[in-house]
Protein backbone atom coordinates (compact mmCIF):
# COMPACT_ATOMS: atom_id res chain seq x y z
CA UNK A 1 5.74 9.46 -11.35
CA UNK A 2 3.36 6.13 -11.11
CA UNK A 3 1.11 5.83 -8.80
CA UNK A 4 -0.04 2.74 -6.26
CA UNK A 5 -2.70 1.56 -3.56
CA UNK A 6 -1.02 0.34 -0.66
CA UNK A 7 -3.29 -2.20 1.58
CA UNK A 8 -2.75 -2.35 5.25
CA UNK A 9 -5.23 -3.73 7.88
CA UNK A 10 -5.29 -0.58 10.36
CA UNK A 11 -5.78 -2.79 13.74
CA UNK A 12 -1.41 -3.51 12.16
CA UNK A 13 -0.96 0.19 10.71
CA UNK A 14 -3.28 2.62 10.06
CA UNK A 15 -2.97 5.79 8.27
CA UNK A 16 -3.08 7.52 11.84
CA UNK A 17 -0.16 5.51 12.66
CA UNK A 18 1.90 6.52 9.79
CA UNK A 19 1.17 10.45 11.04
CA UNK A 20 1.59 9.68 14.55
CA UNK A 21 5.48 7.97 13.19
CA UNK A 22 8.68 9.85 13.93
CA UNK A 23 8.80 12.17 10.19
CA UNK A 24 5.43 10.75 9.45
CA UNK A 25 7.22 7.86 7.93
CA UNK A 26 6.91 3.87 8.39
CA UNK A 27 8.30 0.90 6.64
CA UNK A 28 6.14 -1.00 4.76
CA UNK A 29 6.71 -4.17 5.30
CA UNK A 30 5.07 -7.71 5.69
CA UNK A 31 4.38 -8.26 1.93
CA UNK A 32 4.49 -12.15 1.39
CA UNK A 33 3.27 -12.35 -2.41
CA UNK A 34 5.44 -12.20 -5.19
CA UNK A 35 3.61 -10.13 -7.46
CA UNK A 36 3.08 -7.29 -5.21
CA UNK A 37 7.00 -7.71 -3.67
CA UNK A 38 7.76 -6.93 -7.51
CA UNK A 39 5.66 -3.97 -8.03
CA UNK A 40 7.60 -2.66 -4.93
CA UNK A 41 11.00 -3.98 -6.11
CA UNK A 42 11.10 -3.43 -9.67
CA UNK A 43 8.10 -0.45 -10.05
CA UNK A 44 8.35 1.61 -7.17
CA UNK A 45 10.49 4.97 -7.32
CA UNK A 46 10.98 7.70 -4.28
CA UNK A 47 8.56 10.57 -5.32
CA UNK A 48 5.60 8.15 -6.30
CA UNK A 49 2.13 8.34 -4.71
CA UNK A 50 0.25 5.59 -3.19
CA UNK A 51 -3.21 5.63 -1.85
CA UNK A 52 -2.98 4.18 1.31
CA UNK A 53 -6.03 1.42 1.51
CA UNK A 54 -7.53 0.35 4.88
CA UNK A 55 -8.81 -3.40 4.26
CA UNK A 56 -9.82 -6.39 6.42
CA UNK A 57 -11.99 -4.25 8.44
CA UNK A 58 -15.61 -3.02 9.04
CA UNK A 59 -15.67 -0.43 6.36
CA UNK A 60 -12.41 -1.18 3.79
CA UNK A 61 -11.41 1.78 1.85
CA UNK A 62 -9.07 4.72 0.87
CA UNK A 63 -8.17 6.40 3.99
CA UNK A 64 -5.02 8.50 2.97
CA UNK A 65 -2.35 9.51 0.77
CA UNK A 66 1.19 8.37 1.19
CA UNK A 67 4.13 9.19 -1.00
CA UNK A 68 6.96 6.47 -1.39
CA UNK A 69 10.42 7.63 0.34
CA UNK A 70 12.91 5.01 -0.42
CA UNK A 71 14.07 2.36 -2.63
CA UNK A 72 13.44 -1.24 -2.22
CA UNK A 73 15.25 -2.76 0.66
CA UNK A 74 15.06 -6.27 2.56
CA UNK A 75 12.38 -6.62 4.80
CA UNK A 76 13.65 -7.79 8.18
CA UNK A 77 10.81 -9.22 9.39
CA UNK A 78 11.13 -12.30 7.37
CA UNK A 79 14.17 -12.54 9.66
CA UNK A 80 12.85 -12.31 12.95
CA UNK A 81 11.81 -15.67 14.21
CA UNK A 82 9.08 -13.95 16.72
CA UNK A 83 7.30 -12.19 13.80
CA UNK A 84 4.47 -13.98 12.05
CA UNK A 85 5.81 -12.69 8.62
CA UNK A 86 9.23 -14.66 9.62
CA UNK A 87 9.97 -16.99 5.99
CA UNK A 88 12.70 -19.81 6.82
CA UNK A 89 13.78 -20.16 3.57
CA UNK A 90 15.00 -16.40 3.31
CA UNK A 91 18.44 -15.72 4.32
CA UNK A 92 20.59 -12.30 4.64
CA UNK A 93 22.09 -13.36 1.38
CA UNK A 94 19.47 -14.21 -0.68
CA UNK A 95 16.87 -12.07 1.21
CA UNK A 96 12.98 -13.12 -0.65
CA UNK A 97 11.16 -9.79 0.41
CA UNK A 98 11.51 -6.54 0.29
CA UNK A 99 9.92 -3.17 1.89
CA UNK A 100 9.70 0.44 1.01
CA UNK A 101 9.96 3.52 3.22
CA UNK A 102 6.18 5.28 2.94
CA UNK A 103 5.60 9.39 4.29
CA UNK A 104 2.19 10.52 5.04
CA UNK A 105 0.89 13.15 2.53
CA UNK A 106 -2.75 13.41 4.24
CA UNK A 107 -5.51 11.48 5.72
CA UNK A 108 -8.53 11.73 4.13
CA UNK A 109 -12.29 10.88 4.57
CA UNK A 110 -12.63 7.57 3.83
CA UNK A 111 -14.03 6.61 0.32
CA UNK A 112 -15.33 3.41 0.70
CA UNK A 113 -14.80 0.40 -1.44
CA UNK A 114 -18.73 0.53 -1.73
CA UNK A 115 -18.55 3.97 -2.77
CA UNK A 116 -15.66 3.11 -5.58
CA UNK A 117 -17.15 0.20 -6.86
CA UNK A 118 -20.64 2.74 -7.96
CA UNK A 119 -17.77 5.13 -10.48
CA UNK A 120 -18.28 4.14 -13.69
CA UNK A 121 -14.47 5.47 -14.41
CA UNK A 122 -12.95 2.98 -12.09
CA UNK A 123 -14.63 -0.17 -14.17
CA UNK A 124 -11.52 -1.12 -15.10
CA UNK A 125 -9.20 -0.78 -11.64
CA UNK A 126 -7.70 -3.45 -10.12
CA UNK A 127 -9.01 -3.19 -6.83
CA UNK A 128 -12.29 -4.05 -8.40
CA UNK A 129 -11.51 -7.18 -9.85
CA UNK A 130 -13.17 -9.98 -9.06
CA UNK A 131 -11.06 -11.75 -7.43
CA UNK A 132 -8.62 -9.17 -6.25
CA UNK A 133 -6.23 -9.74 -3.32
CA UNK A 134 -2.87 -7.64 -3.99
CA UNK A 135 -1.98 -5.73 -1.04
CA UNK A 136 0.35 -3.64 -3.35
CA UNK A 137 -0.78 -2.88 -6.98
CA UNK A 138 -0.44 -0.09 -9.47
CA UNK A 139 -3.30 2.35 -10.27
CA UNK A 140 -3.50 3.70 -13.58
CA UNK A 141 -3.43 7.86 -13.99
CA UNK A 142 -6.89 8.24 -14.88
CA UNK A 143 -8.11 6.34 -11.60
CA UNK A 144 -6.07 8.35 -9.51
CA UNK A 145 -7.33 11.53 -11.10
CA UNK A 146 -10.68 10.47 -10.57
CA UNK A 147 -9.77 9.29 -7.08
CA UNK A 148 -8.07 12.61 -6.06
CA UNK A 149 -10.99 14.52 -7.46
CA UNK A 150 -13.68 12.34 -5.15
CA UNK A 151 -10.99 13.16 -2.11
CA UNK A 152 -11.08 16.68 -2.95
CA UNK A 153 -14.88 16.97 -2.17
């Protein structure tokens, strides 16, 4: 199993929209950078967990546990000419992006990006980087150990 942080600006979907979704399930879509569209194509497996990452918002931050519950698949909103994630140069052939089915494990209390960047353990996450912008990236086994524990409290 590997495990991921997911981000999603919750005023688009929230982790109370992904438990308010018919089986607690959404598509994760919307991705437009390559390096995250290949963590989802080429890493992600059904059965992985993701931390599901609330950014782009008052308080950004961990807000819930999703697990990943499909393969890769084209995203159709870079077909859709009314969506703002539309990309002309993608085609049904040659589709350029991809999304994942997610399923709600649990919502939990938030754990602020303040809050992770004071864990000595997490020095090293990628989240933390200066720098950082990924809205899909991979999180190492001992961060989400330490992250699980912090949830547990």
């Amino acid at each position: 199993m590997a495990y991921w942080l997911m981000k999603s600006e919750p005023d688009e979907v929230s982790i109370d929209d992904v438990l308010a979704a018919p089986e607690q399930t959404v598509a994760w879509f919307g991705v437009r950078n390559y390096q995250a569209r290949n963590f989802m194509r080429d890493g992600m497996r059904p059965g992985d967990l993701a931390l599901f990452y609330h950014s782009s918002c008052a308080e950004p931050g961990i807000a819930g546990i999703v697990e990943i519950c499909s393969g890769a698949y084209p995203d159709a909103s870079q077909f859709d000419p009314a969506s703002h994630y539309v990309d002309p140069k993608a085609t049904q052939e040659q589709p350029r992006w991809i999304s994942v089915d997610v399923r709600a494990v649990r919502k939990t209390a938030l754990l602020s990006l303040k809050q992770l960047r004071t864990i000595p353990a997490l020095d090293g996450m990628r989240l933390l980087a200066k720098g950082s912008r990924l809205s899909v990236m991979p999180v190492e086994p001992h961060e989400w150990r330490t992250i699980e524990a912090l949830l547990e409290q």
